[in-house]
PDB file of N, CA and C in Angstrom:
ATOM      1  N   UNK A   1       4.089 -12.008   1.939  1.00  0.00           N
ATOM      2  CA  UNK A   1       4.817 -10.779   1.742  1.00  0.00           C
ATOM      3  C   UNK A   1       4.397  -9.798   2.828  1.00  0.00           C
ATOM      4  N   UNK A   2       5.453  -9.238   3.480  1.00  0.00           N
ATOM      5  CA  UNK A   2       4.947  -8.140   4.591  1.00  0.00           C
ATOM      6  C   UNK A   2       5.600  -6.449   3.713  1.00  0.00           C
ATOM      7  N   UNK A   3       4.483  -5.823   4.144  1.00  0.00           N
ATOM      8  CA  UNK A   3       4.374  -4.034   3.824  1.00  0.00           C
ATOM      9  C   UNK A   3       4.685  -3.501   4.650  1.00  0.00           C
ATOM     10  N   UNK A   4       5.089  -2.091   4.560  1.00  0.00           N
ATOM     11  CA  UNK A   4       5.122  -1.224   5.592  1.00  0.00           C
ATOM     12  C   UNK A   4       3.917  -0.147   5.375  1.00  0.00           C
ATOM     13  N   UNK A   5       2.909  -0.334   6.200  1.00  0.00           N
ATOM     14  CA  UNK A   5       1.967   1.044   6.223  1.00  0.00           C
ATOM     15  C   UNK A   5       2.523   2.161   6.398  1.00  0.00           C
ATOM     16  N   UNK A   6       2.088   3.279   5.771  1.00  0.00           N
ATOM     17  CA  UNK A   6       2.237   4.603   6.087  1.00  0.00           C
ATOM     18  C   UNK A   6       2.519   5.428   7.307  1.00  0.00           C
ATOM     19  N   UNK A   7       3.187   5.891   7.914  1.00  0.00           N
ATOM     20  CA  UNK A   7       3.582   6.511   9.046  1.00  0.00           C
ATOM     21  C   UNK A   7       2.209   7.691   9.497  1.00  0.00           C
ATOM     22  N   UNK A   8       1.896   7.925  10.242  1.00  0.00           N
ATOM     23  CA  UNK A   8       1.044   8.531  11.235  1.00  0.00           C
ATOM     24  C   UNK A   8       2.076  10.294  11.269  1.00  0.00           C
ATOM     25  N   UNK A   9       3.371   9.821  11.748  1.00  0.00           N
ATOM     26  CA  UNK A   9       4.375  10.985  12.350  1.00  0.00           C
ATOM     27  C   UNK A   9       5.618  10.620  11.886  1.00  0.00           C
ATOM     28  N   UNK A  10       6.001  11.861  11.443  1.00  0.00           N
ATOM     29  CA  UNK A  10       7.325  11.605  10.235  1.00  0.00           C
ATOM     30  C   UNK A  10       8.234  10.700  11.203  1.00  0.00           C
ATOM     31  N   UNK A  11       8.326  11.248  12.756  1.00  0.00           N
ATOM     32  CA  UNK A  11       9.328  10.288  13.651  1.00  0.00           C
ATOM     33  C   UNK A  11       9.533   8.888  14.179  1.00  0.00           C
ATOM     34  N   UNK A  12       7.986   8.763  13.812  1.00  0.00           N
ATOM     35  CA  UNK A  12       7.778   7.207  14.157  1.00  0.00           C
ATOM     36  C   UNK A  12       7.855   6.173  13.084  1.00  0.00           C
ATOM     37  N   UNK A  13       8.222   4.802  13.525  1.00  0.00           N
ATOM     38  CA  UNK A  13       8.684   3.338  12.692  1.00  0.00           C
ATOM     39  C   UNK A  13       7.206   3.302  12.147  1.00  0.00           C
ATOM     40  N   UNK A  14       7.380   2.943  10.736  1.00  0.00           N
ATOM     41  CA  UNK A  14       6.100   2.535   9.260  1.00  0.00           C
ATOM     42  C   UNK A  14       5.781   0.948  10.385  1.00  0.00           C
ATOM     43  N   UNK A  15       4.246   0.890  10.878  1.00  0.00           N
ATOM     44  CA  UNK A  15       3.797  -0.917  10.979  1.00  0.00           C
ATOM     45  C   UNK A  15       3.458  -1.550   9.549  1.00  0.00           C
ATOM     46  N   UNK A  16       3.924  -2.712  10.199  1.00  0.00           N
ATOM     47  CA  UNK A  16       3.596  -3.620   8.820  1.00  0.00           C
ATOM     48  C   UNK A  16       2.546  -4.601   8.751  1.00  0.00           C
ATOM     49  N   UNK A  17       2.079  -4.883   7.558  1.00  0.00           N
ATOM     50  CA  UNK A  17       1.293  -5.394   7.369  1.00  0.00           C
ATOM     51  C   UNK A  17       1.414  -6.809   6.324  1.00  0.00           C
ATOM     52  N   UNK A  18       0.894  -8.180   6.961  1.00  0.00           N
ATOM     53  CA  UNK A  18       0.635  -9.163   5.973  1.00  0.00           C
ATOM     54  C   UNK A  18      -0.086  -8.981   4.700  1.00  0.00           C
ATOM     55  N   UNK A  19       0.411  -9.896   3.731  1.00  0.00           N
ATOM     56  CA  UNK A  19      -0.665  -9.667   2.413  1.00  0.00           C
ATOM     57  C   UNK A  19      -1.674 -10.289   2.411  1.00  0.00           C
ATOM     58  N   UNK A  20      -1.958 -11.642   3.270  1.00  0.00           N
ATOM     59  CA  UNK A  20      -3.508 -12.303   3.516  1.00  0.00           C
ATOM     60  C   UNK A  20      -4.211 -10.954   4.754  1.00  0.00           C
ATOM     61  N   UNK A  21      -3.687 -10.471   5.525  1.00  0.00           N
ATOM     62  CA  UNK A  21      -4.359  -9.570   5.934  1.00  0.00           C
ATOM     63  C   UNK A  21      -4.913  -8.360   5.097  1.00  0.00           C
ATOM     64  N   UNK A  22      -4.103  -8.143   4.061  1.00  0.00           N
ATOM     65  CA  UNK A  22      -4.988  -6.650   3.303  1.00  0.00           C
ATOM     66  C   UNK A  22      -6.125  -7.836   2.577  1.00  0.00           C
ATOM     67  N   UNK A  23      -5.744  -9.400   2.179  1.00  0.00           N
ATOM     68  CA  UNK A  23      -6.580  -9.921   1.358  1.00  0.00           C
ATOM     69  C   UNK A  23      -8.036 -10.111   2.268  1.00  0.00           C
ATOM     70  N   UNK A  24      -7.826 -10.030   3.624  1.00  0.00           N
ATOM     71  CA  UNK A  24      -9.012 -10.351   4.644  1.00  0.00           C
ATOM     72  C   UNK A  24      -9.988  -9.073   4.508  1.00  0.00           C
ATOM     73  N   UNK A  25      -9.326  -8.163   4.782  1.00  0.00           N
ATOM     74  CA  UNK A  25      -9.723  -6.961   5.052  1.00  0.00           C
ATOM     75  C   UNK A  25     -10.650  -6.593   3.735  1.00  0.00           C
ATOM     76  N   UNK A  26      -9.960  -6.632   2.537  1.00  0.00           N
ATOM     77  CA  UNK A  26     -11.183  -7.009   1.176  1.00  0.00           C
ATOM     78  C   UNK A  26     -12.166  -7.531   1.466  1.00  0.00           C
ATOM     79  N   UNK A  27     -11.499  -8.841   1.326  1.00  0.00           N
ATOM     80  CA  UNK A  27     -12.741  -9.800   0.781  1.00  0.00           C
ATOM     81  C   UNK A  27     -13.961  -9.269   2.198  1.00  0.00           C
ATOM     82  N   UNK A  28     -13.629  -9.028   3.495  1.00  0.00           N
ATOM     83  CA  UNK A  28     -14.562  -8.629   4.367  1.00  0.00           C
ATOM     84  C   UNK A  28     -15.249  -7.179   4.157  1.00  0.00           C
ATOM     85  N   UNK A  29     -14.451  -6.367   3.532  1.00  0.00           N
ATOM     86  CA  UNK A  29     -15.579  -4.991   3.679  1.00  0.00           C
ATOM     87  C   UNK A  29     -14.880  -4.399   2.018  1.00  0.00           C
ATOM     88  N   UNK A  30     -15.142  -5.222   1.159  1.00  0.00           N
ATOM     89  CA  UNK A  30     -14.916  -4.753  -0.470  1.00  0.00           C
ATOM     90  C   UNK A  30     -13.718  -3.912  -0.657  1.00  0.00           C
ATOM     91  N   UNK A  31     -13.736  -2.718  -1.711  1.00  0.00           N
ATOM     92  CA  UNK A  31     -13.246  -1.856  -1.749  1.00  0.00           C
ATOM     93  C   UNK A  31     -12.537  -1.451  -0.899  1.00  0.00           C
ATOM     94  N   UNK A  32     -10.940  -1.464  -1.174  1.00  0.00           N
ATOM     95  CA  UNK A  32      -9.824  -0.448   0.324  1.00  0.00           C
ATOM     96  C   UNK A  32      -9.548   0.303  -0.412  1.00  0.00           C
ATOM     97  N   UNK A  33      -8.992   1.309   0.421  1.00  0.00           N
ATOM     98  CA  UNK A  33      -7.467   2.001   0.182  1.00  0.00           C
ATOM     99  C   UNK A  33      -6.763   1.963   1.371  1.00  0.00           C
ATOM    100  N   UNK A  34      -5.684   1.945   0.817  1.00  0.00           N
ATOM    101  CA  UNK A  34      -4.112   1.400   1.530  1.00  0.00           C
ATOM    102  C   UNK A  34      -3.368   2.487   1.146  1.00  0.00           C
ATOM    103  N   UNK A  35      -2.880   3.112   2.351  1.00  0.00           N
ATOM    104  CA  UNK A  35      -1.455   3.744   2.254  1.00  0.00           C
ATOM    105  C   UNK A  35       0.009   2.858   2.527  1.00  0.00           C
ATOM    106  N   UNK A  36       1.090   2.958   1.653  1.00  0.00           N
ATOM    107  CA  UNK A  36       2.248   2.450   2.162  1.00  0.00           C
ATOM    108  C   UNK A  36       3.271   3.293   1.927  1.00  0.00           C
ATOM    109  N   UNK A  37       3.856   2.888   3.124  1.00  0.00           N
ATOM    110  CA  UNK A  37       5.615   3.750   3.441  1.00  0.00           C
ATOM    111  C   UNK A  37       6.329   3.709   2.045  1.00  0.00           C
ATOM    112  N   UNK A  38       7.167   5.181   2.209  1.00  0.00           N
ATOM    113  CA  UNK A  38       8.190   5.276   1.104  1.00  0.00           C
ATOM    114  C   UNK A  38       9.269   3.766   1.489  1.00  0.00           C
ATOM    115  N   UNK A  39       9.378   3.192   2.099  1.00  0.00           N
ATOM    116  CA  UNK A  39      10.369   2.119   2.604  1.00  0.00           C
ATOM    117  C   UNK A  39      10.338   1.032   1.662  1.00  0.00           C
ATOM    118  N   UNK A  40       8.958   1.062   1.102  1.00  0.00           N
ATOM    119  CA  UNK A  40       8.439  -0.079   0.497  1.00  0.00           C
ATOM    120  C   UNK A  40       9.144  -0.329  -0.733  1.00  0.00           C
ATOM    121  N   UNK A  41       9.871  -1.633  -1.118  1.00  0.00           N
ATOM    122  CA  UNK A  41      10.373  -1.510  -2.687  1.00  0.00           C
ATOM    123  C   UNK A  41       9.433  -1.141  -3.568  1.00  0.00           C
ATOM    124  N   UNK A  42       9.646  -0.573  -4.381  1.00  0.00           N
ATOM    125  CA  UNK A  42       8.419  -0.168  -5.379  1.00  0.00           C
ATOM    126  C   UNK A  42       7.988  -1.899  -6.393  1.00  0.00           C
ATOM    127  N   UNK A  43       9.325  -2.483  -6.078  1.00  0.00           N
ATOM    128  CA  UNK A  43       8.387  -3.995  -6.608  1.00  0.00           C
ATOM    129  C   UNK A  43       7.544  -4.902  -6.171  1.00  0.00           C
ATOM    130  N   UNK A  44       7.715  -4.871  -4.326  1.00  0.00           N
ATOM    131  CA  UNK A  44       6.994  -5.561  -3.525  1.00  0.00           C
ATOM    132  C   UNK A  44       5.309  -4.696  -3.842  1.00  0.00           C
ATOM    133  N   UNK A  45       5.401  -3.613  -4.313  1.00  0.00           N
ATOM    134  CA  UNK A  45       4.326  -2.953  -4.644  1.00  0.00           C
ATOM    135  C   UNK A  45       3.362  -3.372  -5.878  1.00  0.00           C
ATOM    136  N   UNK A  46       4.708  -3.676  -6.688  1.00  0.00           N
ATOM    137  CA  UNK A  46       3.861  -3.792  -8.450  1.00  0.00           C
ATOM    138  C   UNK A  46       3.854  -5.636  -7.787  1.00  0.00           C
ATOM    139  N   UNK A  47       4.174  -6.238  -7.041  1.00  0.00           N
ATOM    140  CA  UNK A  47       3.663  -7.368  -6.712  1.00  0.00           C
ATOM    141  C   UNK A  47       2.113  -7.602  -6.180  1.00  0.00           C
ATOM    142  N   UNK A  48       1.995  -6.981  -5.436  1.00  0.00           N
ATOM    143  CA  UNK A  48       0.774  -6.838  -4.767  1.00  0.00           C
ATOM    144  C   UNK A  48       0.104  -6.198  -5.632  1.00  0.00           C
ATOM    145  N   UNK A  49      -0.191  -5.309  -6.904  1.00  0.00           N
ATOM    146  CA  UNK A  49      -0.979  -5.248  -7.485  1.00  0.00           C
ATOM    147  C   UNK A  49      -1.068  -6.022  -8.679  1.00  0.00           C
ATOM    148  N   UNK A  50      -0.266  -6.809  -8.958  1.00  0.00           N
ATOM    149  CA  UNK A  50      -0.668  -8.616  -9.857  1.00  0.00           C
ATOM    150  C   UNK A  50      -1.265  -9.563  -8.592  1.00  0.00           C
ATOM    151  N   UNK A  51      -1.070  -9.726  -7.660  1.00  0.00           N
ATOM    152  CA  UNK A  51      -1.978 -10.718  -7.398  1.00  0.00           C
ATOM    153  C   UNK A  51      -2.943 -10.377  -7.341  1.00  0.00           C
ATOM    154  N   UNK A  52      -3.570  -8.994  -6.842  1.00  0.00           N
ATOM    155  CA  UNK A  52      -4.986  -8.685  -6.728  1.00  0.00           C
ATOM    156  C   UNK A  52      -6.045  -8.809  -7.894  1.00  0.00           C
ATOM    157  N   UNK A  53      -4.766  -8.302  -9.246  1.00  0.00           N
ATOM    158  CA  UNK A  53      -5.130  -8.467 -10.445  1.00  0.00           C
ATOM    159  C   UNK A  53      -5.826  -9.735 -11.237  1.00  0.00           C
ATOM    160  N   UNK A  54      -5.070 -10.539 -10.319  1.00  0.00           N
ATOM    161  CA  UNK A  54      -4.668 -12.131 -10.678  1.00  0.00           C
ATOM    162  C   UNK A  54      -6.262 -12.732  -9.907  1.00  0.00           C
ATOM    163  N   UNK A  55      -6.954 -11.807  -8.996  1.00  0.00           N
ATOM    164  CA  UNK A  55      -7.764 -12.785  -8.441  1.00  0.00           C
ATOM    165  C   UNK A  55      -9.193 -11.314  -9.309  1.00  0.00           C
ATOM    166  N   UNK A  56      -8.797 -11.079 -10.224  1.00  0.00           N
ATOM    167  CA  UNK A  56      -9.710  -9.945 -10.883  1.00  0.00           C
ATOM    168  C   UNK A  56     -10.295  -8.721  -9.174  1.00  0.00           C
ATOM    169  N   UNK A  57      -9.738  -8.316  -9.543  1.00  0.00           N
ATOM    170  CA  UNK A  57      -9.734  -6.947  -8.615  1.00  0.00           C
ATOM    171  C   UNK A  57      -9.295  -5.858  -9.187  1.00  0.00           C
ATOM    172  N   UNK A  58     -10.261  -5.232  -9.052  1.00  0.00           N
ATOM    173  CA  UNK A  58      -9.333  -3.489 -10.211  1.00  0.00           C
ATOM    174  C   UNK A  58      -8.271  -2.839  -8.917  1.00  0.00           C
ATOM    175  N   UNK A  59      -6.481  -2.271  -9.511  1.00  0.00           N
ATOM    176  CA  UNK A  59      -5.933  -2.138  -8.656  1.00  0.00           C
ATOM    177  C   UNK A  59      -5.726  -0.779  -8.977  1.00  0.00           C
ATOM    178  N   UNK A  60      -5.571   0.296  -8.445  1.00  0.00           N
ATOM    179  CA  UNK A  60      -4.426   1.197  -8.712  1.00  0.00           C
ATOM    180  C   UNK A  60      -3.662   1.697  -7.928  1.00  0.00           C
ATOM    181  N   UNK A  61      -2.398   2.273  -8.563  1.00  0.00           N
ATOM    182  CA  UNK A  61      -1.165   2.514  -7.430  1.00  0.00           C
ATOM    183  C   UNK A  61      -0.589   3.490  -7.781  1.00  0.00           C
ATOM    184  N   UNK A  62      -0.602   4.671  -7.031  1.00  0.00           N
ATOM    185  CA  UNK A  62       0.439   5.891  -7.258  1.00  0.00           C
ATOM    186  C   UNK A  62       0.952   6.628  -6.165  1.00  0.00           C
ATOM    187  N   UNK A  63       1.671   7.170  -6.430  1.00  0.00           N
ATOM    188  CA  UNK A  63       2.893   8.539  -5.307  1.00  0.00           C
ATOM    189  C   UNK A  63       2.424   9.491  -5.005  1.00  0.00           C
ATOM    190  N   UNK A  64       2.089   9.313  -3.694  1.00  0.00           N
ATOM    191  CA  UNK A  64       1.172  10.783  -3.523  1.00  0.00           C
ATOM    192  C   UNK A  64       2.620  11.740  -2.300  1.00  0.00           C
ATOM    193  N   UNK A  65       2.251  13.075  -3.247  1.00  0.00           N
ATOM    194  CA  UNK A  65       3.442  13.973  -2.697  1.00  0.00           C
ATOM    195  C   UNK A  65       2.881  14.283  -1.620  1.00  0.00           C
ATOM    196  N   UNK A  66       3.597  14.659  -0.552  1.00  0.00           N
ATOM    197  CA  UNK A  66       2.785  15.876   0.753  1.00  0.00           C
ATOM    198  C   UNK A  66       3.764  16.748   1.318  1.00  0.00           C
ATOM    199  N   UNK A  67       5.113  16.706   0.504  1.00  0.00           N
ATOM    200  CA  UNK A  67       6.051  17.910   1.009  1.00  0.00           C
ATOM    201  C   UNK A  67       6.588  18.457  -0.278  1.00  0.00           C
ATOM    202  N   UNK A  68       7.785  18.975   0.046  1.00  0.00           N
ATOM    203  CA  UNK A  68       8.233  19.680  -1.078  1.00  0.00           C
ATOM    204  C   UNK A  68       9.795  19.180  -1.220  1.00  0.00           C
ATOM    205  N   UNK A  69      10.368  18.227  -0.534  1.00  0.00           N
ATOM    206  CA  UNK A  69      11.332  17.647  -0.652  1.00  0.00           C
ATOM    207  C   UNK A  69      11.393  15.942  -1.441  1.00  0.00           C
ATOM    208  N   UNK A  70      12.169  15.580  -2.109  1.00  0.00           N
ATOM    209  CA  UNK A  70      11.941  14.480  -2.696  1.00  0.00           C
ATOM    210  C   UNK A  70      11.575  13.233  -2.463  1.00  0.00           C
ATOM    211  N   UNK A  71      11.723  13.136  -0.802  1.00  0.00           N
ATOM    212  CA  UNK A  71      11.368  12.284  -0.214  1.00  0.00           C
ATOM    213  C   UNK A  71      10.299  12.432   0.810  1.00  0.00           C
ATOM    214  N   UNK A  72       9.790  13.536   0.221  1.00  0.00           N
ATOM    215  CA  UNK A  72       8.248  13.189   0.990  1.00  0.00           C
ATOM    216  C   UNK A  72       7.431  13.076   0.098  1.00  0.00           C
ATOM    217  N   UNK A  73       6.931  11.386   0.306  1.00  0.00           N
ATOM    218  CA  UNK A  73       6.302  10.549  -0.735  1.00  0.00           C
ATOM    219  C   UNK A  73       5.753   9.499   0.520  1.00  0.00           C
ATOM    220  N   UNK A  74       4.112   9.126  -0.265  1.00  0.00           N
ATOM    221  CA  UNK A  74       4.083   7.351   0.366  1.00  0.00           C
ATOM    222  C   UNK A  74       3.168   6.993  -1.115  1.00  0.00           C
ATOM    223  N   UNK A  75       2.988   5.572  -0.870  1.00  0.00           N
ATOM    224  CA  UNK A  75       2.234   4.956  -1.799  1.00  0.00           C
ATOM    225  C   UNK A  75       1.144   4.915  -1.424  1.00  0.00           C
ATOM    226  N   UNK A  76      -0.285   5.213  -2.673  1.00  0.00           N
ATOM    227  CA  UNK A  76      -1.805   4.946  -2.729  1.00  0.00           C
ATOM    228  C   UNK A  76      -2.491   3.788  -3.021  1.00  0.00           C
ATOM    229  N   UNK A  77      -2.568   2.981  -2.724  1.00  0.00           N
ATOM    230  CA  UNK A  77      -3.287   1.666  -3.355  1.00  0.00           C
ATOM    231  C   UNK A  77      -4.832   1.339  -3.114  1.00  0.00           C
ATOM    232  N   UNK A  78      -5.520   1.560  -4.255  1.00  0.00           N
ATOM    233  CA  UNK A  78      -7.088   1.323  -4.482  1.00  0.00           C
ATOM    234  C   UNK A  78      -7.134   0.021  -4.451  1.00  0.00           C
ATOM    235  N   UNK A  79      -8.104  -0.703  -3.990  1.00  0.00           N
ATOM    236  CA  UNK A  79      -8.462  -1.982  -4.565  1.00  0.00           C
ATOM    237  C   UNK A  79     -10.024  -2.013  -4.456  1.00  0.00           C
ATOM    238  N   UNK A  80     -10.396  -2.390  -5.727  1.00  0.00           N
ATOM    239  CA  UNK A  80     -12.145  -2.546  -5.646  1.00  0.00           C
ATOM    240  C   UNK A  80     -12.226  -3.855  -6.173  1.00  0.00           C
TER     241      UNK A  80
END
C-alpha cells in the first residue's frame, strides 16, 4: 500500500510512502509519528492502523486542524 506524506508547502505534490517502509522505519527506531496528506482515503488509513494492530503495536489516528477552512486538515498517526 503506498501513502501520501504530509506536504511541507501548501503548493507542493504530498511524497509517498511504502507500507514496509513505515514498517522498517519502526521496527528500526520503535515508536513513530507519521503525518499524512488530506489526499489519503481515510480507509487506506484505518488499513494501516489494523495491520500495525495485527502485529500488536498500539496505533492512534486523528485530524489535526491547522487552518480555519475545511480543508485544512492532515492525518496523525502514533505508532508505539
Amino acid at each position: 500500500m503506498e501513502l501520501k506524506l504530509a506536504r511541507t508547502a501548501l503548493n507542493e505534490k504530498p511524497k509517498t510512502i511504502q507500507l514496509n517502509k513505515i514498517e522498517e522505519a519502526i521496527e528500526k527506531e520503535g515508536g513513530q509519528i507519521f503525518y499524512f496528506d488530506k489526499e489519503n482515503p481515510h480507509k487506506n488509513l484505518v488499513k494501516l492502523v489494523e495491520f500495525f494492530e495485527a502485529k500488536d503495536f498500539s496505533v492512534y489516528l486523528r485530524e489535526v486542524r491547522y487552518g480555519l477552512s475545511d480543508g485544512d486538515y492532515m492525518y496523525e498517526v502514533h505508532i508505539l
